[in-house]
PDB file of N, CA and C in Angstrom:
ATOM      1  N   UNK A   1      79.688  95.100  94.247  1.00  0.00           N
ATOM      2  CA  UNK A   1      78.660  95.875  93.600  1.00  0.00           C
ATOM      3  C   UNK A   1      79.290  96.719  92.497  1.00  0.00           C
ATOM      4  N   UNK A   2      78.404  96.579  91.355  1.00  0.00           N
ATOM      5  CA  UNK A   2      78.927  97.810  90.114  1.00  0.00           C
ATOM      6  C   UNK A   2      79.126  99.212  90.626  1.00  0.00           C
ATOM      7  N   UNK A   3      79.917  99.968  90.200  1.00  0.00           N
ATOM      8  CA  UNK A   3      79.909 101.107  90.536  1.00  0.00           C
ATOM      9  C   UNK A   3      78.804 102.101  89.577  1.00  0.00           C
ATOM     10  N   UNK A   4      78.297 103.169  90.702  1.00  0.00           N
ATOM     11  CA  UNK A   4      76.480 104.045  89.511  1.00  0.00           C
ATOM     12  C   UNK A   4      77.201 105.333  88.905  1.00  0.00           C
ATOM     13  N   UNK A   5      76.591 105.561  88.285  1.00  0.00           N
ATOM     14  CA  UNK A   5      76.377 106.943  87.848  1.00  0.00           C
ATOM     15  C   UNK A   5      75.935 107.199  88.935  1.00  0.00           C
ATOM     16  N   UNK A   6      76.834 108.498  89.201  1.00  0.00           N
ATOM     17  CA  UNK A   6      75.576 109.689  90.707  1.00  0.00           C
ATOM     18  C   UNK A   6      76.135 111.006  89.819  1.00  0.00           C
ATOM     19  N   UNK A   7      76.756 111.353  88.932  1.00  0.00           N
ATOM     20  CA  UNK A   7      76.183 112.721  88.185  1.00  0.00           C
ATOM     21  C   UNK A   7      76.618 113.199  86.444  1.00  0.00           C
ATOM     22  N   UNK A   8      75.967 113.964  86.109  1.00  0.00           N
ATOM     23  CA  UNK A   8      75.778 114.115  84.933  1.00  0.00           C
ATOM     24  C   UNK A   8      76.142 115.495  84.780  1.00  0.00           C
ATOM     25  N   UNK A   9      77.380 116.343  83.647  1.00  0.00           N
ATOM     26  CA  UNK A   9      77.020 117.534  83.586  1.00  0.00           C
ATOM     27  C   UNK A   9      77.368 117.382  82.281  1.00  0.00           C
ATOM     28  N   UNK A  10      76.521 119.334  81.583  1.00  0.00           N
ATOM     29  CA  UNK A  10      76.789 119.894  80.283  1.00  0.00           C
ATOM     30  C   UNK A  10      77.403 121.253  81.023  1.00  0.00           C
ATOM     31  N   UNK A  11      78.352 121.513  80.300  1.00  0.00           N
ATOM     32  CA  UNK A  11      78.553 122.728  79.842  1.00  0.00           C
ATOM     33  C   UNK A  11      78.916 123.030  78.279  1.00  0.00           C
ATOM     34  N   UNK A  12      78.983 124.189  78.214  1.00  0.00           N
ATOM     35  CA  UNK A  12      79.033 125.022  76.900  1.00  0.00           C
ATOM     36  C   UNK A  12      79.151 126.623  77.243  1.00  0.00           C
ATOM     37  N   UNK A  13      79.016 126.762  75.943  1.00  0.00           N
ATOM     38  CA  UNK A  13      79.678 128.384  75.380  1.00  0.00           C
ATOM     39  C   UNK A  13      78.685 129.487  76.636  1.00  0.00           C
ATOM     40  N   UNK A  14      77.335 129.064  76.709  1.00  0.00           N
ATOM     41  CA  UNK A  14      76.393 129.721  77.486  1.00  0.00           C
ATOM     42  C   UNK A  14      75.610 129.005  78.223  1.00  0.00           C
ATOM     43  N   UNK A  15      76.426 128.960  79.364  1.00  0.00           N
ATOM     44  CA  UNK A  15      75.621 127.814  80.743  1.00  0.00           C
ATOM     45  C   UNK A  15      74.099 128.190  80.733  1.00  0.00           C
ATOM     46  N   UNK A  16      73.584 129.849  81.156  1.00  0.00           N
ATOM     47  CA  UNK A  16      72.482 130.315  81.383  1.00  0.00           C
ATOM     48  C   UNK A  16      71.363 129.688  80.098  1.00  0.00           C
ATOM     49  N   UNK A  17      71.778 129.747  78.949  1.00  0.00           N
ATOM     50  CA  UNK A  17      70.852 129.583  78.325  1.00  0.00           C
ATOM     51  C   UNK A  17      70.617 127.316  77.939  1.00  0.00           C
ATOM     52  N   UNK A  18      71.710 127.483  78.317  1.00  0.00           N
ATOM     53  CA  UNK A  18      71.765 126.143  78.267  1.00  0.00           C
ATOM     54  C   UNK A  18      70.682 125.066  79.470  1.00  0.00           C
ATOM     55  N   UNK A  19      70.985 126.067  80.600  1.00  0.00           N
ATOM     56  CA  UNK A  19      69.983 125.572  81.947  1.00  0.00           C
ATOM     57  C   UNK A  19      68.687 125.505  81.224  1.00  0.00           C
ATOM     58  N   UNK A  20      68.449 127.127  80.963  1.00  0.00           N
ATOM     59  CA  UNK A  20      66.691 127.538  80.161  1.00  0.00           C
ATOM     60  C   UNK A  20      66.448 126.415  79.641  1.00  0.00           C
ATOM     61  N   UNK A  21      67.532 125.870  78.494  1.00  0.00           N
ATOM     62  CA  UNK A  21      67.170 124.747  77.422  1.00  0.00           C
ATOM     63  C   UNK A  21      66.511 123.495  77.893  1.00  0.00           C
ATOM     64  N   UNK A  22      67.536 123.052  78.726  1.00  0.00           N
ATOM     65  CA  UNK A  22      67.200 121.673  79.669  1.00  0.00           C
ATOM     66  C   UNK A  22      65.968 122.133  80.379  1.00  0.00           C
ATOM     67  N   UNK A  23      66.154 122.921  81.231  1.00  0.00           N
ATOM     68  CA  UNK A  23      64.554 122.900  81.917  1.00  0.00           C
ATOM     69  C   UNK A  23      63.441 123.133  81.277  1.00  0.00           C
ATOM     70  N   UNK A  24      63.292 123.548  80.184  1.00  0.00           N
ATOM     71  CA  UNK A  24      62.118 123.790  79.540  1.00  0.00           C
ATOM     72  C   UNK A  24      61.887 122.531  78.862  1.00  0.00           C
ATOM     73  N   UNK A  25      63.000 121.818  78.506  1.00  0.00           N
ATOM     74  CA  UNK A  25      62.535 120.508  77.604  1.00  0.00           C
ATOM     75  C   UNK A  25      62.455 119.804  78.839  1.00  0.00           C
ATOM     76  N   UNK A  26      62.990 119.564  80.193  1.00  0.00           N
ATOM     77  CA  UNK A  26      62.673 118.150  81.176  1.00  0.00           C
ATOM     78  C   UNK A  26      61.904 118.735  82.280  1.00  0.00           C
ATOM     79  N   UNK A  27      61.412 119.867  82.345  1.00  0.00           N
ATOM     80  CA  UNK A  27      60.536 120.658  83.807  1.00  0.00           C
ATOM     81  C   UNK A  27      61.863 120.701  84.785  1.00  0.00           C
ATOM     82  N   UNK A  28      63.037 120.983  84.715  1.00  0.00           N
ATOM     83  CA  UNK A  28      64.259 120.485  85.615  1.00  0.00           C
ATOM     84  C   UNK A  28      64.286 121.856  85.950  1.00  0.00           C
ATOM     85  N   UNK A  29      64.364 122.315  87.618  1.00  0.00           N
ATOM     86  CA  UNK A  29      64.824 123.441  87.978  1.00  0.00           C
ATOM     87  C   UNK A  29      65.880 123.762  88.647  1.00  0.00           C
ATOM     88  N   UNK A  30      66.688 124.605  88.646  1.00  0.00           N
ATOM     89  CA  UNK A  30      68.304 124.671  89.055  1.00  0.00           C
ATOM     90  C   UNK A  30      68.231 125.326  89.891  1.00  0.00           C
ATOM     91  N   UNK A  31      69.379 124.229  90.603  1.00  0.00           N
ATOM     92  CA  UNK A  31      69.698 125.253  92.149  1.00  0.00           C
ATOM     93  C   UNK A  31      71.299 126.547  91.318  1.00  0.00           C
ATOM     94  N   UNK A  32      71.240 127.652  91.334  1.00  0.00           N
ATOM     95  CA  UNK A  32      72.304 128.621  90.845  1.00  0.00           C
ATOM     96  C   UNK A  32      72.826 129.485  92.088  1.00  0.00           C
ATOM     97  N   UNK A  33      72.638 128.955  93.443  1.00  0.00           N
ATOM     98  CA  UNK A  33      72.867 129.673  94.151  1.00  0.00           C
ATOM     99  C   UNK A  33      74.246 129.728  94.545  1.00  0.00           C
ATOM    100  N   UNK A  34      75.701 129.469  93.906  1.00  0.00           N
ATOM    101  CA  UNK A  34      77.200 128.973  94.089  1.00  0.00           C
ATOM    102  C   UNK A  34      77.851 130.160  93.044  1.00  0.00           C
ATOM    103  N   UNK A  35      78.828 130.515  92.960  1.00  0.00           N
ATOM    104  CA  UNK A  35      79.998 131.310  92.350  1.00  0.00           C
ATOM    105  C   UNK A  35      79.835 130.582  91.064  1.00  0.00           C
ATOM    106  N   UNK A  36      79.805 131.306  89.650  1.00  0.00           N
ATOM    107  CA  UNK A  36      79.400 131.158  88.335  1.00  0.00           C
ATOM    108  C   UNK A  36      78.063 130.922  87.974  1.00  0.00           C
ATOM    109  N   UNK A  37      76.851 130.334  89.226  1.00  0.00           N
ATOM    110  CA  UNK A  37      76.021 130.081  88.269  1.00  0.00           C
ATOM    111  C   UNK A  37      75.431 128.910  87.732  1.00  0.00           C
ATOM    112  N   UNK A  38      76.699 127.728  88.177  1.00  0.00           N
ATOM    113  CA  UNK A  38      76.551 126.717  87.643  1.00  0.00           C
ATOM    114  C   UNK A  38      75.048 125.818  88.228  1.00  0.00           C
ATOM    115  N   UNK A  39      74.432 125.450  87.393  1.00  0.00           N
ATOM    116  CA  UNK A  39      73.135 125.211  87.860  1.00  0.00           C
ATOM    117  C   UNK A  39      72.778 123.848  88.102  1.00  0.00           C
ATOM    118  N   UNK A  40      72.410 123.368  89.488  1.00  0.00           N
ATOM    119  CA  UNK A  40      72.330 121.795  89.837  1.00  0.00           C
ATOM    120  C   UNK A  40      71.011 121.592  90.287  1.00  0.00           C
ATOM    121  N   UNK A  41      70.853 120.127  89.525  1.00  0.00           N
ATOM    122  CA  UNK A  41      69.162 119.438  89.982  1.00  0.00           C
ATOM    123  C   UNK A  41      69.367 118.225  90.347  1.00  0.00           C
ATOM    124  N   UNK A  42      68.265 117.688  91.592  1.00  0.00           N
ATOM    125  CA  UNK A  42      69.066 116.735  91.878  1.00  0.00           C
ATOM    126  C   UNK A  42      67.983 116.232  91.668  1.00  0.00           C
ATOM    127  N   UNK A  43      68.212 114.813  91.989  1.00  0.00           N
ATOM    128  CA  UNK A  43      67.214 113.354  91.230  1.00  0.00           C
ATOM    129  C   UNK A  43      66.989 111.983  92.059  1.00  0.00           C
ATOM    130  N   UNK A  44      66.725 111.868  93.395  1.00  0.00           N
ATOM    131  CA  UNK A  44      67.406 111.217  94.373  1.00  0.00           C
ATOM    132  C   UNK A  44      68.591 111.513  94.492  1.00  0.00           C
ATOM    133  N   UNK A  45      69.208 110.255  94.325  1.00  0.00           N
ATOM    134  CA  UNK A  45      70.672 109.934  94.859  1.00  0.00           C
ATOM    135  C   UNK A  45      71.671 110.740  93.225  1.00  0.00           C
ATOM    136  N   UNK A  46      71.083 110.423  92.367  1.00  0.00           N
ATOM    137  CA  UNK A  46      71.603 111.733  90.996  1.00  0.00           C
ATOM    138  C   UNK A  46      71.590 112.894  91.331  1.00  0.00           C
ATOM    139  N   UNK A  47      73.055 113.558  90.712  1.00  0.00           N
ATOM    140  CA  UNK A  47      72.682 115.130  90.298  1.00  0.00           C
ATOM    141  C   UNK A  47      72.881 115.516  89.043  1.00  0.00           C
ATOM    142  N   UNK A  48      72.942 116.303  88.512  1.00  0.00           N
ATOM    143  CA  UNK A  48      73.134 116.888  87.379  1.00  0.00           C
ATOM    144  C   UNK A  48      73.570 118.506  87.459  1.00  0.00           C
ATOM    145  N   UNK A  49      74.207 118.503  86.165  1.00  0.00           N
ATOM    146  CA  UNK A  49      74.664 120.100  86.907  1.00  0.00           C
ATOM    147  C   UNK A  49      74.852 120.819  84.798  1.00  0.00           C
ATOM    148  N   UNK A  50      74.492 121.868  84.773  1.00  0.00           N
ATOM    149  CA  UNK A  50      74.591 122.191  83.839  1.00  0.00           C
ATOM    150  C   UNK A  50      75.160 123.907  83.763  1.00  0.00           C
ATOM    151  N   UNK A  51      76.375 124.445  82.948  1.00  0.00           N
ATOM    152  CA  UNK A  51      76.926 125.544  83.362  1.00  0.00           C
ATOM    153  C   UNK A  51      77.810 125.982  82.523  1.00  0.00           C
ATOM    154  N   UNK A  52      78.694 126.961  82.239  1.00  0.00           N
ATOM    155  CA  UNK A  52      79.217 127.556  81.057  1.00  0.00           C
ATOM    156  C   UNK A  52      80.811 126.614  81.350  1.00  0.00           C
ATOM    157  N   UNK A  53      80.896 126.725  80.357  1.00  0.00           N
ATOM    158  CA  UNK A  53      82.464 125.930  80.210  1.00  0.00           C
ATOM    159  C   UNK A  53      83.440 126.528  80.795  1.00  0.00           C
ATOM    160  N   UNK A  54      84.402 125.896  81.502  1.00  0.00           N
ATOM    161  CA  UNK A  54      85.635 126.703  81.827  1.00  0.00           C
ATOM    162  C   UNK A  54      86.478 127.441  80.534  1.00  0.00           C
ATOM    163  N   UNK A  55      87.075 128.198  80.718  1.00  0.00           N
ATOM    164  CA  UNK A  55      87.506 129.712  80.108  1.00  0.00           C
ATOM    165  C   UNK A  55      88.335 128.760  79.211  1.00  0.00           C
ATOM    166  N   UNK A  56      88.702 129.041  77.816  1.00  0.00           N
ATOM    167  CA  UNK A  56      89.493 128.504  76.944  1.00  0.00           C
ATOM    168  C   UNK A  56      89.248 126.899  76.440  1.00  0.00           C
ATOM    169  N   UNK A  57      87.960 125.962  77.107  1.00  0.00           N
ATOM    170  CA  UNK A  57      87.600 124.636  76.771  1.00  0.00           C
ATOM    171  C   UNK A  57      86.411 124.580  76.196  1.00  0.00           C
ATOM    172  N   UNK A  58      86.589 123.544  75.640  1.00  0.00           N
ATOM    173  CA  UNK A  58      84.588 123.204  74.326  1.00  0.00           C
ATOM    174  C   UNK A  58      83.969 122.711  75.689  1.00  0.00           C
ATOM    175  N   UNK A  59      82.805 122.766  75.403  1.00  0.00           N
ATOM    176  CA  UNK A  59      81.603 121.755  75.769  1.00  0.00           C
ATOM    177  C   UNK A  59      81.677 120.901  76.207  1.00  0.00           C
ATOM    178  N   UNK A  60      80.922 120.418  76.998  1.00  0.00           N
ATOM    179  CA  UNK A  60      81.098 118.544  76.479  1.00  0.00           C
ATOM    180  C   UNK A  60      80.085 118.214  77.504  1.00  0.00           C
ATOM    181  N   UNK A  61      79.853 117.006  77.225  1.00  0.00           N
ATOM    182  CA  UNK A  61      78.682 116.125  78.425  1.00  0.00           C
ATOM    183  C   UNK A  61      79.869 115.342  79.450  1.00  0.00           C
ATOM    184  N   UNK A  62      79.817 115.025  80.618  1.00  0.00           N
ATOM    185  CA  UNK A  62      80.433 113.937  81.006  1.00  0.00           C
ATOM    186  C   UNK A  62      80.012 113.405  82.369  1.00  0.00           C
ATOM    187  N   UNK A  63      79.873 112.235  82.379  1.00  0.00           N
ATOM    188  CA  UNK A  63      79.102 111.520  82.930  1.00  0.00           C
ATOM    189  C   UNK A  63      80.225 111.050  84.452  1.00  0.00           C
ATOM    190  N   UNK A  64      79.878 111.272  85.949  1.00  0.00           N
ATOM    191  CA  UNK A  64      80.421 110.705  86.891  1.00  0.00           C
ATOM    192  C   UNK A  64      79.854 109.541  87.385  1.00  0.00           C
ATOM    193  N   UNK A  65      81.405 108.665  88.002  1.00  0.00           N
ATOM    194  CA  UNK A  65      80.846 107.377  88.823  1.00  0.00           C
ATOM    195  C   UNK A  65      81.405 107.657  89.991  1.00  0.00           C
ATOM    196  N   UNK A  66      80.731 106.834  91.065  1.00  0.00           N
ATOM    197  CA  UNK A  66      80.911 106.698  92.112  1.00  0.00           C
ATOM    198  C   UNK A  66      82.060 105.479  92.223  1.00  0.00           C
ATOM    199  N   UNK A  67      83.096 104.989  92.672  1.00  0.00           N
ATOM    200  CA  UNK A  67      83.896 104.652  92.518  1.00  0.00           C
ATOM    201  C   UNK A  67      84.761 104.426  94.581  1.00  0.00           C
ATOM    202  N   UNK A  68      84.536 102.929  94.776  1.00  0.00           N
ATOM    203  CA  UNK A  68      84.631 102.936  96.278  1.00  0.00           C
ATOM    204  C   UNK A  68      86.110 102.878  96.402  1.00  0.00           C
ATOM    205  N   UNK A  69      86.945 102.677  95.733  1.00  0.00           N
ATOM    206  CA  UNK A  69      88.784 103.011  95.758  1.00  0.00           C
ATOM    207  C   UNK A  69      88.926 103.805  94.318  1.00  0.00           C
ATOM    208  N   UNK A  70      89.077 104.843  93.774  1.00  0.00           N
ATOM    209  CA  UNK A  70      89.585 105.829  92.836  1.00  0.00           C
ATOM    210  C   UNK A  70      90.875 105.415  92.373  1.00  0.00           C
ATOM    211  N   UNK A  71      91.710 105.505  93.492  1.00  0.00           N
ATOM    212  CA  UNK A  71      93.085 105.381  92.765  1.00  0.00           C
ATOM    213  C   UNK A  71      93.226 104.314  92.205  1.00  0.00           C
ATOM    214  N   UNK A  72      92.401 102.837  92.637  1.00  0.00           N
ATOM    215  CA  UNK A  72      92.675 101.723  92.148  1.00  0.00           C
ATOM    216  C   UNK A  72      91.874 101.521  90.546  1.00  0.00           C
ATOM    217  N   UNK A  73      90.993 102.712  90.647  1.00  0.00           N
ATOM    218  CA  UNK A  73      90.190 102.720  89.097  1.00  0.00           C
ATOM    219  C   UNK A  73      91.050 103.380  88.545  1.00  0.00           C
ATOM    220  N   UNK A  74      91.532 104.478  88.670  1.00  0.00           N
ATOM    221  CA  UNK A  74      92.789 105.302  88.026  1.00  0.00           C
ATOM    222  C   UNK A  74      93.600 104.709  87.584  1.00  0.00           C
ATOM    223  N   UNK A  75      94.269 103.747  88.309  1.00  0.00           N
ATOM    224  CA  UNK A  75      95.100 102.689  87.458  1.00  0.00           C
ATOM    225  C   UNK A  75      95.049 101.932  87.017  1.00  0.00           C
ATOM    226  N   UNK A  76      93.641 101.179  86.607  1.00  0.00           N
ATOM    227  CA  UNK A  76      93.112 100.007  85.883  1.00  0.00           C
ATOM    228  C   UNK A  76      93.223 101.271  84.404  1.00  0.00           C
ATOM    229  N   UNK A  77      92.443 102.307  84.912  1.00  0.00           N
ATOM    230  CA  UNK A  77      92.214 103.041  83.355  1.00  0.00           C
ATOM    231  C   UNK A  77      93.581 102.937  82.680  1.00  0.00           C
ATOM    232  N   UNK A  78      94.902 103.312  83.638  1.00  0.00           N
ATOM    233  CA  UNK A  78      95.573 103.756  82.846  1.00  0.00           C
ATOM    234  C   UNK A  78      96.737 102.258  82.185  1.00  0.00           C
ATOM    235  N   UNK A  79      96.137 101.619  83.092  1.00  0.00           N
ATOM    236  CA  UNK A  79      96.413  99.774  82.412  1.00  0.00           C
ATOM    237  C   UNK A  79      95.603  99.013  81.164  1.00  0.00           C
ATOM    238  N   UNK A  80      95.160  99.899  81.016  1.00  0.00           N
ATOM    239  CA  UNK A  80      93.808  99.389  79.885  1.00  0.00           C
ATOM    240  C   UNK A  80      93.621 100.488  78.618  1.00  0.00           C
ATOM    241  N   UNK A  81      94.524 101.680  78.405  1.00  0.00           N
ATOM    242  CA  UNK A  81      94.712 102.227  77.882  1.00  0.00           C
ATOM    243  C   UNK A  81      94.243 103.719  77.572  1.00  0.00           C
ATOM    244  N   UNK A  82      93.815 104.042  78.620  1.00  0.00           N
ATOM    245  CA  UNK A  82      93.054 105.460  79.454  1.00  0.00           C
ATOM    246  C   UNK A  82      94.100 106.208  79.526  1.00  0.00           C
ATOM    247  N   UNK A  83      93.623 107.656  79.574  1.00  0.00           N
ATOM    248  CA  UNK A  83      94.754 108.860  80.055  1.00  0.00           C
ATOM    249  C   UNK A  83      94.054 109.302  81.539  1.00  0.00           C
ATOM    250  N   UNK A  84      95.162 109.423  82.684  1.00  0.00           N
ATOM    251  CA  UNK A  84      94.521 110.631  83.541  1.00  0.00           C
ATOM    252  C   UNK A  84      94.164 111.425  83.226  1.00  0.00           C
ATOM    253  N   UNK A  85      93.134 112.541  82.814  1.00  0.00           N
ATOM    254  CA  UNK A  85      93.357 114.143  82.901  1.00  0.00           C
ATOM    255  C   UNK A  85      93.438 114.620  84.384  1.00  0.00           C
ATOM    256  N   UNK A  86      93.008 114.403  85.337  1.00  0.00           N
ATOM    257  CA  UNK A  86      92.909 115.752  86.607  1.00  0.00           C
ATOM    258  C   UNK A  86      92.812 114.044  87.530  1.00  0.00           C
ATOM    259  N   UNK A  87      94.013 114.292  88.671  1.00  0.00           N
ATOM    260  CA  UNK A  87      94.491 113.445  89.372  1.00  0.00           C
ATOM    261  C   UNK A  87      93.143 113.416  90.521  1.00  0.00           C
ATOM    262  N   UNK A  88      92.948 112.687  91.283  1.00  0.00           N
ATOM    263  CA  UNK A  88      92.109 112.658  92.166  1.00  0.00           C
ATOM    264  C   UNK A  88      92.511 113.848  93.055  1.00  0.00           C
ATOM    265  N   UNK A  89      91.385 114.962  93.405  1.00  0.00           N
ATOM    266  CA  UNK A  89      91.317 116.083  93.785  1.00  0.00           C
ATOM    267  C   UNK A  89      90.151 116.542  94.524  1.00  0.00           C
ATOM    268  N   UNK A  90      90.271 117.040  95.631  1.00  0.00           N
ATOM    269  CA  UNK A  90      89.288 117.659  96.711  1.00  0.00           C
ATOM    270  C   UNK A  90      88.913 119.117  96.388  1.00  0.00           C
ATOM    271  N   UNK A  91      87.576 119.505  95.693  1.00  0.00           N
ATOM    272  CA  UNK A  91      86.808 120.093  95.226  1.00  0.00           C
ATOM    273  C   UNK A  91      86.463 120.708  96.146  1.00  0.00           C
ATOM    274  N   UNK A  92      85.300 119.847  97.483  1.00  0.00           N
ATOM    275  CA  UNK A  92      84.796 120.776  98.315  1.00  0.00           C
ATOM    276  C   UNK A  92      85.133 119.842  99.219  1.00  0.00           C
ATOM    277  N   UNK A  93      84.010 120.006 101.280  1.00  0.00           N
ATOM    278  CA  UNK A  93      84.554 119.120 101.793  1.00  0.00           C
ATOM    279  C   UNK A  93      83.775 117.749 102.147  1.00  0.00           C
ATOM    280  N   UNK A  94      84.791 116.384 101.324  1.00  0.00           N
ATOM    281  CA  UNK A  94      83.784 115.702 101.480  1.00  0.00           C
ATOM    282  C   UNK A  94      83.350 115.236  99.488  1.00  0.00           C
ATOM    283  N   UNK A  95      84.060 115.893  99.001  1.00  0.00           N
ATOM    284  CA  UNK A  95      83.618 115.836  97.347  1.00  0.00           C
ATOM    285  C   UNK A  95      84.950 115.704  97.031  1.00  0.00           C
ATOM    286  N   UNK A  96      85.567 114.722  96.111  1.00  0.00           N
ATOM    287  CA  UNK A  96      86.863 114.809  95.581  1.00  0.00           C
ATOM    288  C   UNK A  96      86.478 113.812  94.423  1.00  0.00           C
ATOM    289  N   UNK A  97      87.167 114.549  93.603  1.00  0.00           N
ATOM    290  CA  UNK A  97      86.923 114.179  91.869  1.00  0.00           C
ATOM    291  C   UNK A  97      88.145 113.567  91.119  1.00  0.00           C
ATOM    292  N   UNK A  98      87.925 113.013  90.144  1.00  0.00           N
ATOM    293  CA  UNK A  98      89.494 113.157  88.952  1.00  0.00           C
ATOM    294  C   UNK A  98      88.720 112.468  87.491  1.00  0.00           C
ATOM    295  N   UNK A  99      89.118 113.193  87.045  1.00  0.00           N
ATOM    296  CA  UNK A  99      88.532 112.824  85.062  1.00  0.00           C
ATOM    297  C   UNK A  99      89.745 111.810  84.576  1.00  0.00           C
ATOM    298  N   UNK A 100      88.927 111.535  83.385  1.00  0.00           N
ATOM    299  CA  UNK A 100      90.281 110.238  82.510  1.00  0.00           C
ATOM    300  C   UNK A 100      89.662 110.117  81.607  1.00  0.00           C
ATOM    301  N   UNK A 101      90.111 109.658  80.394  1.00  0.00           N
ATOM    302  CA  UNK A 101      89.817 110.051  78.817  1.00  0.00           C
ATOM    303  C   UNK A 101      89.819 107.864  78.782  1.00  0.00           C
ATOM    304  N   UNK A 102      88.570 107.761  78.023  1.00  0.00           N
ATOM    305  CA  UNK A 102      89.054 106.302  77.613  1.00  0.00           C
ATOM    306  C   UNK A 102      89.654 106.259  76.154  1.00  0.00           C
ATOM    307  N   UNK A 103      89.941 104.932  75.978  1.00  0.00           N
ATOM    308  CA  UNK A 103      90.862 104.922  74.794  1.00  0.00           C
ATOM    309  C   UNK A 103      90.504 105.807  73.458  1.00  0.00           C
ATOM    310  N   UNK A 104      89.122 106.191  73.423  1.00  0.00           N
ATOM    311  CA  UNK A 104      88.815 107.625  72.196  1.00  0.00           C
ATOM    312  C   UNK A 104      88.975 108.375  72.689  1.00  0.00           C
ATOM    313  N   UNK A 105      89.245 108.979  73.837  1.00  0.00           N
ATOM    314  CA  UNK A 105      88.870 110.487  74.324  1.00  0.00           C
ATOM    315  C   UNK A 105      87.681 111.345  75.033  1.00  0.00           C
ATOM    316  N   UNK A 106      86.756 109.885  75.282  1.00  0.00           N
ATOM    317  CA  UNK A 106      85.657 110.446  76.156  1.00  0.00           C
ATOM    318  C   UNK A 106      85.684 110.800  77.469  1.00  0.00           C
ATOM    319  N   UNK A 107      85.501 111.999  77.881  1.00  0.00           N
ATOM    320  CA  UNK A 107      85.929 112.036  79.534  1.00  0.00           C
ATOM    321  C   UNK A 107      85.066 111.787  80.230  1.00  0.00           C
ATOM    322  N   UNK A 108      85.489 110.805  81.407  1.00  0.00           N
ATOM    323  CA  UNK A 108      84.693 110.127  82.211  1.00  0.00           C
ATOM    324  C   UNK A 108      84.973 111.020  84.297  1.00  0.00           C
ATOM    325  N   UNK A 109      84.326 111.077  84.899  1.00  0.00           N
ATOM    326  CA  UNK A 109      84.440 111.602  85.962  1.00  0.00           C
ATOM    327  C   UNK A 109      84.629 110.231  87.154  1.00  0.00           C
ATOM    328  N   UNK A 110      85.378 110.483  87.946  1.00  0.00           N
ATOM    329  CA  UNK A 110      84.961 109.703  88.943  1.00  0.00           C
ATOM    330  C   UNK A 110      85.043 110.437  90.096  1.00  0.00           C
ATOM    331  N   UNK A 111      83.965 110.097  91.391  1.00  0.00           N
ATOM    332  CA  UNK A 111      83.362 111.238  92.326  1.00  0.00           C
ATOM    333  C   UNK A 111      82.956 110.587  93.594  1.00  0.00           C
TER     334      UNK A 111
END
């Protein structure tokens, strides 16, 4: 089976107003009840999460996959001309992440 998209985030300069933005243009309401703020809607089996950028980084959109061996996608990326950024890593419990840049620089999540 292909591997899905299961989440989507923005951040930027101002998460709060950024949530306002999205929900007023898609009716999307955020769960903000977590440390920063960061604001999540879920969509079925999708989430989305929209929230201020970490301290000293731009913006950006980036899109997560679900991915049933990681490390073995980790190293196709980096056989195919991908960078790691953030090694496969346990977030919460039960959630473990790692980003990778494809050959332009788009960062991709896997989750």
């Amino acid at each position: 089976m292909a591997a899905k998209i299961i989440h989507v985030e923005v951040t930027g300069d101002d998460g709060t107003a950024l949530q306002q933005f999205y929900g007023d243009v898609f009716g999307w309401t955020f769960d903000t009840n977590n440390p920063g703020g960061y604001g999540l809607v879920r969509q079925g089996e999708m989430t989305g999460g929209i929230g201020p950028a970490a301290e000293g980084q731009q913006g950006r959109v980036t899109f997560y996959v679900h991915a049933d061996d990681p490390q073995a996608t980790l190293k196709r990326v980096a056989e195919r001309g991908g960078r790691v950024l953030m090694p496969l890593t346990e977030i919460a419990p039960e959630t473990t992440i790692a980003l990778f840049a494809d050959p332009e620089g788009h960062v991709i999540g896997l989750m």
